[in-house]
C-alpha atoms as a PDB file:
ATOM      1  CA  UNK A   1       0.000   0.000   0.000  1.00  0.00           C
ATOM      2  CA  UNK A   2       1.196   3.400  -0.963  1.00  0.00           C
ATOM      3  CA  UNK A   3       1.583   6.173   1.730  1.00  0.00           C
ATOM      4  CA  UNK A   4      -0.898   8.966   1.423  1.00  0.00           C
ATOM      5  CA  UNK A   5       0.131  12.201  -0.602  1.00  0.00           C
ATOM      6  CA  UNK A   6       3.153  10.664  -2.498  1.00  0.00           C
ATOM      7  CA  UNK A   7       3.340   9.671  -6.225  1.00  0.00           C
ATOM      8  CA  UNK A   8       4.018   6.806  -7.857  1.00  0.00           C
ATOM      9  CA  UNK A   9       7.473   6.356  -8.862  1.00  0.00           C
ATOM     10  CA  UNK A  10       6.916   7.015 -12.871  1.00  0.00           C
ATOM     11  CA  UNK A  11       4.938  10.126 -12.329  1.00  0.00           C
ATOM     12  CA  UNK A  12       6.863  12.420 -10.085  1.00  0.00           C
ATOM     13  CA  UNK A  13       8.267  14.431 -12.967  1.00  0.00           C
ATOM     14  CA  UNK A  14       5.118  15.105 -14.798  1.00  0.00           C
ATOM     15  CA  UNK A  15       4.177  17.996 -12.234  1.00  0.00           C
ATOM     16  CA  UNK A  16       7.063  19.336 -13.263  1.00  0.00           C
ATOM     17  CA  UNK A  17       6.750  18.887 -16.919  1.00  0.00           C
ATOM     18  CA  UNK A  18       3.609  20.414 -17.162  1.00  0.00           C
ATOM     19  CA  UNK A  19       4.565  23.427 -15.160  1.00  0.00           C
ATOM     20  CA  UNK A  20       7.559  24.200 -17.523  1.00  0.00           C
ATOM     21  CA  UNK A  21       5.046  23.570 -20.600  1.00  0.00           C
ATOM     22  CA  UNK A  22       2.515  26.205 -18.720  1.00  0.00           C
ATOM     23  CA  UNK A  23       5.446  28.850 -17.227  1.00  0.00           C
ATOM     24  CA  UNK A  24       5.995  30.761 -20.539  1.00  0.00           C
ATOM     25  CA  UNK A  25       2.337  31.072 -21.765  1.00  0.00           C
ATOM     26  CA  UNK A  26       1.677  32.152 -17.825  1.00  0.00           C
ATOM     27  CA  UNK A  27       4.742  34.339 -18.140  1.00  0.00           C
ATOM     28  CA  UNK A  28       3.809  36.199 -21.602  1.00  0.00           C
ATOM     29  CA  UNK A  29       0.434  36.933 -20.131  1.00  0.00           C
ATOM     30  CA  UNK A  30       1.918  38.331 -16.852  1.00  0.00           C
ATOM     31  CA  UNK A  31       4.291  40.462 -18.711  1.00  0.00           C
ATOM     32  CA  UNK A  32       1.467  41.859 -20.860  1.00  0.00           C
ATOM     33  CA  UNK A  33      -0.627  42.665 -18.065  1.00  0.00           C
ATOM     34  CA  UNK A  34       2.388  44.515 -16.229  1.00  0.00           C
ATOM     35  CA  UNK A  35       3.193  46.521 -19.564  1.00  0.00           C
ATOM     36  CA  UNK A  36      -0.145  47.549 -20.253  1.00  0.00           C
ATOM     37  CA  UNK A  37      -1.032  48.579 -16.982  1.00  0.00           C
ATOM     38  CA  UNK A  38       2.212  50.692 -16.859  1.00  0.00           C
ATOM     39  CA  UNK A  39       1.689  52.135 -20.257  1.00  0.00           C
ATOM     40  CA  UNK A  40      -1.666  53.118 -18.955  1.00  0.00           C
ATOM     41  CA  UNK A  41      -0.188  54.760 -15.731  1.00  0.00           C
ATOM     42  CA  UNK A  42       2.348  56.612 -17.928  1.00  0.00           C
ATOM     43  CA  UNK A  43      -0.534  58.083 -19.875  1.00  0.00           C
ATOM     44  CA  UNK A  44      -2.667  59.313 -16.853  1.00  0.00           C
ATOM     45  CA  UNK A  45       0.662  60.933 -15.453  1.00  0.00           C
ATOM     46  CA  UNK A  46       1.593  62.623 -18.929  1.00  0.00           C
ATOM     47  CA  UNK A  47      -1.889  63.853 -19.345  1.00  0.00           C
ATOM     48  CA  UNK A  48      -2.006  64.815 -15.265  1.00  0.00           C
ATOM     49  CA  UNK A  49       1.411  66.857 -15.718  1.00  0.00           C
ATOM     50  CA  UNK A  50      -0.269  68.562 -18.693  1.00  0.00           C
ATOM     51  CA  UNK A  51      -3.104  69.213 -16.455  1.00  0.00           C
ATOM     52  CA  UNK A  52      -1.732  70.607 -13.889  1.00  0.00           C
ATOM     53  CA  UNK A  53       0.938  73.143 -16.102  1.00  0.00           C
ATOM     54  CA  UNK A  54      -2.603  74.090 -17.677  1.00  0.00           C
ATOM     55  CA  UNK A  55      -4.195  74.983 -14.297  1.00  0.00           C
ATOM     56  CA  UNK A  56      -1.452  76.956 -12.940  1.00  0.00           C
ATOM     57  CA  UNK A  57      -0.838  79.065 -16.713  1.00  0.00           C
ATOM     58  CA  UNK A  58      -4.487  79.778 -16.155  1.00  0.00           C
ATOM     59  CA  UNK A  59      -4.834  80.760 -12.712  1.00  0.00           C
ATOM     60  CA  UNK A  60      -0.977  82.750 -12.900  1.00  0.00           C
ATOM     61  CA  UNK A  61      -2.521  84.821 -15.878  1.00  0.00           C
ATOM     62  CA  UNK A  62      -0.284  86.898 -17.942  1.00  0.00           C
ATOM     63  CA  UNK A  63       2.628  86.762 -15.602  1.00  0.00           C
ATOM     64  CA  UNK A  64       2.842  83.044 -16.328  1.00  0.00           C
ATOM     65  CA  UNK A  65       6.865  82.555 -17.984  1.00  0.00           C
ATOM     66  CA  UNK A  66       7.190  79.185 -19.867  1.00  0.00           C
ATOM     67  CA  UNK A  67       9.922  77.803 -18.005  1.00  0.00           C
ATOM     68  CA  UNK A  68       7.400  77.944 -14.795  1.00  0.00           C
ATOM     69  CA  UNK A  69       4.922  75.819 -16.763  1.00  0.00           C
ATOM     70  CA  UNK A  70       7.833  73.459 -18.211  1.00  0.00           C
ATOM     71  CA  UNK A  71       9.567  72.478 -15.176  1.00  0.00           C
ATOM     72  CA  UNK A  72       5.932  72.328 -13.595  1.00  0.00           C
ATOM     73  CA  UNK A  73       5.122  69.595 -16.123  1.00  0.00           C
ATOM     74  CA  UNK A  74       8.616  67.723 -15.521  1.00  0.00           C
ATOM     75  CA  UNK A  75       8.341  67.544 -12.037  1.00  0.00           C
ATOM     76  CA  UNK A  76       4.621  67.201 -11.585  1.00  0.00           C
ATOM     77  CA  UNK A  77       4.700  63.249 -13.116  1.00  0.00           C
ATOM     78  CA  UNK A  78       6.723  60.325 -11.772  1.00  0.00           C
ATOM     79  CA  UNK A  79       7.782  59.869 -14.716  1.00  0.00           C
ATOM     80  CA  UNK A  80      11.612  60.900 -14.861  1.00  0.00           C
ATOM     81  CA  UNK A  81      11.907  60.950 -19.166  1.00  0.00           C
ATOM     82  CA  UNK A  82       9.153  63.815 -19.592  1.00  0.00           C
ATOM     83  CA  UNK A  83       9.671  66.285 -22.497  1.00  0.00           C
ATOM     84  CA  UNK A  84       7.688  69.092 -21.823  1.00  0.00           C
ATOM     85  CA  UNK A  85       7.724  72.043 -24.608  1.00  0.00           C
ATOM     86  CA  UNK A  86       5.865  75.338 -24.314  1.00  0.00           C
ATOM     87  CA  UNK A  87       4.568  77.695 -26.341  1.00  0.00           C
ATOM     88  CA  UNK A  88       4.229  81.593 -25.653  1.00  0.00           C
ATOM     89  CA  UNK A  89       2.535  83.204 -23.516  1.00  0.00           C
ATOM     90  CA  UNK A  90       1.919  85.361 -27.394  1.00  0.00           C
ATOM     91  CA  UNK A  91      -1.098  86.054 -29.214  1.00  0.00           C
ATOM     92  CA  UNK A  92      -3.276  84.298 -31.669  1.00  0.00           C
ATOM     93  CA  UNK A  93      -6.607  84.544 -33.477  1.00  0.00           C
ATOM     94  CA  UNK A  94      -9.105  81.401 -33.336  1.00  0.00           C
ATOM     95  CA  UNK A  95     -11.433  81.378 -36.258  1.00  0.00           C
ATOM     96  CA  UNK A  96     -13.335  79.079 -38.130  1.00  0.00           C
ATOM     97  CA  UNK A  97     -15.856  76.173 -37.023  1.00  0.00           C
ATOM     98  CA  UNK A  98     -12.245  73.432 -37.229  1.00  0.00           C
ATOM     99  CA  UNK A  99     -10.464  76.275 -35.324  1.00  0.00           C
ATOM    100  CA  UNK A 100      -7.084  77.061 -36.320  1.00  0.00           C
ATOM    101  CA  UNK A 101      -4.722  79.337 -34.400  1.00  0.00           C
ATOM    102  CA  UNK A 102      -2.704  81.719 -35.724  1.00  0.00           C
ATOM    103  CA  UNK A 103      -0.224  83.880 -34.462  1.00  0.00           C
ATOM    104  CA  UNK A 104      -0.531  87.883 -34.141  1.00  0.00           C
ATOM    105  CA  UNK A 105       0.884  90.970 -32.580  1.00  0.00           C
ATOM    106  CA  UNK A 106      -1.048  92.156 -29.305  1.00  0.00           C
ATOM    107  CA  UNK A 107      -4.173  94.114 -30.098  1.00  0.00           C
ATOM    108  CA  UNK A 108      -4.926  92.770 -33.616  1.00  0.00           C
ATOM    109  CA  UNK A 109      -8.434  91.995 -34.962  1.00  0.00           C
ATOM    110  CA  UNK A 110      -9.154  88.650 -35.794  1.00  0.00           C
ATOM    111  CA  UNK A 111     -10.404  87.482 -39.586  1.00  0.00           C
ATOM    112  CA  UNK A 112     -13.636  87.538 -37.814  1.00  0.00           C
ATOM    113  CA  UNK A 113     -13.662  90.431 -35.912  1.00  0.00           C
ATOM    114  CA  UNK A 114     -12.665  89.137 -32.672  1.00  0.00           C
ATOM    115  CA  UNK A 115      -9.405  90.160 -30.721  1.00  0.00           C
ATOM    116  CA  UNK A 116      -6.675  88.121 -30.237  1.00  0.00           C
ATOM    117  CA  UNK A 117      -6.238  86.478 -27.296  1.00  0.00           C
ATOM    118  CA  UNK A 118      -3.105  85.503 -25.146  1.00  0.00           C
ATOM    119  CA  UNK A 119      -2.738  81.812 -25.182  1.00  0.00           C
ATOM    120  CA  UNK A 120       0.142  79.552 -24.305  1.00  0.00           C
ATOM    121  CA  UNK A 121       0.222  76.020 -25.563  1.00  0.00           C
ATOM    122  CA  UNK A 122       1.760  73.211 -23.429  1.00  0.00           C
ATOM    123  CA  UNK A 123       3.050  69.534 -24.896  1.00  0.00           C
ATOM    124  CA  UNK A 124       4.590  66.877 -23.258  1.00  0.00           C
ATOM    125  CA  UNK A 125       6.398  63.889 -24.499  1.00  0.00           C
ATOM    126  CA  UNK A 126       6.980  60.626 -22.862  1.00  0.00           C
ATOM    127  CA  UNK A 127       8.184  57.697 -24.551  1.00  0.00           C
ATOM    128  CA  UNK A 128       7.096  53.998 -22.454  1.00  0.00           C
ATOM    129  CA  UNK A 129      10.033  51.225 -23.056  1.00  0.00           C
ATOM    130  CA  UNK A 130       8.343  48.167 -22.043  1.00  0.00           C
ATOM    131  CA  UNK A 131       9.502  46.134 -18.509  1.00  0.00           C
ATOM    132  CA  UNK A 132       9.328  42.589 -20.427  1.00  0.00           C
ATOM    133  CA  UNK A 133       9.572  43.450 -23.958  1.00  0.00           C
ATOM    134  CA  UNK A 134       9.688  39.925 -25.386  1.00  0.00           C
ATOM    135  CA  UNK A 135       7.038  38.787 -22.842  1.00  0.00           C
ATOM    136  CA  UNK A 136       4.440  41.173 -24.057  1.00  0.00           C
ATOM    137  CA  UNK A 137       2.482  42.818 -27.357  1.00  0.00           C
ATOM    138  CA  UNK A 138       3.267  45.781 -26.173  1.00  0.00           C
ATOM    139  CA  UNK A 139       5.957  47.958 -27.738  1.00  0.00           C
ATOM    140  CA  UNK A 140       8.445  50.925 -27.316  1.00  0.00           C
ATOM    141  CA  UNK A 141       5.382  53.720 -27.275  1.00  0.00           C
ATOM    142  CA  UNK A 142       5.468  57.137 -27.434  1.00  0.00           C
ATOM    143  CA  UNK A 143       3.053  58.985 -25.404  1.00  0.00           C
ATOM    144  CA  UNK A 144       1.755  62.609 -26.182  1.00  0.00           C
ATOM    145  CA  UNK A 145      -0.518  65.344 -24.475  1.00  0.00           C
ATOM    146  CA  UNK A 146      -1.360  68.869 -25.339  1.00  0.00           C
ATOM    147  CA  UNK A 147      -3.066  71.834 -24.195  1.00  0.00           C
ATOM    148  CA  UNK A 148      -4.133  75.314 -25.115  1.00  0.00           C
ATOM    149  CA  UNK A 149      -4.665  77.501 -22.141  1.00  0.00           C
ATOM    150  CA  UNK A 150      -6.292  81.229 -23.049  1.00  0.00           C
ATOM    151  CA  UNK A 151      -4.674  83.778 -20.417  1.00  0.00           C
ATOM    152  CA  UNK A 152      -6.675  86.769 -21.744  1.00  0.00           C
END
């Protein structure tokens, strides 16, 4: 009689047969669940850093410089290979129903008849390299988020 919980002699190694056969499949879907879920954490901070340089050129008005805003941007994320480029503070008309900005001298009238208005325009750049790039679908990505803040 065989004692409980113990295997056979010719099927010890098949537990560990079939976990090698299952480890990479496991392993792939692992990795692509970490790299997604990063990539997606990379995009909320990018777009929260744009946020946030948006919210403080609004609420600094005109007095707002652009390397306030850009090291705002940099150090508002955790992410430590931001890009952040901005803009102005200058002036630009907004016309049309697509709008399209384009840049003036203070106090012009618009095509439309409107006056310009001070606007600064914030990007930021992040590019995600992937934590198990041969364990997952999910590539070298590059990440980008804009905004156009009117200061007057």
């Amino acid at each position: 009689m065989m004692a409980r919980g113990r295997m056979p002699l010719g099927k010890r190694g098949v537990a560990a047969l079939e976990f090698a056969l299952v480890s990479p499949i496991l392993t792939m879907f692992l990795g692509g669940t970490v790299d997604f879920g990063m990539l997606n954490a990379g995009r909320s901070a990018l777009a929260n850093a744009v946020a946030s340089g948006a919210e403080y050129a609004y609420l600094t008005g005109t007095g707002v410089t652009a390397a306030n805003i850009k090291t705002l941007v940099q150090t508002t994320s955790f992410l430590t290979t931001v890009v952040a480029t901005v803009t102005g503070p200058g002036y630009y008309c907004m016309v049309g129903t697509t709008p399209t900005m384009t840049s003036v001298t203070s106090g012009t009238a618009c095509s439309d008849g409107s006056t310009a208005g001070q606007y600064v325009i914030i990007s930021a750049v992040y590019t995600y390299t992937p934590i198990l790039p041969n364990f997952s679908n999910v590539g070298t990505t590059t990440l980008t988020e804009k905004a156009t803040v009117r200061l007057i």
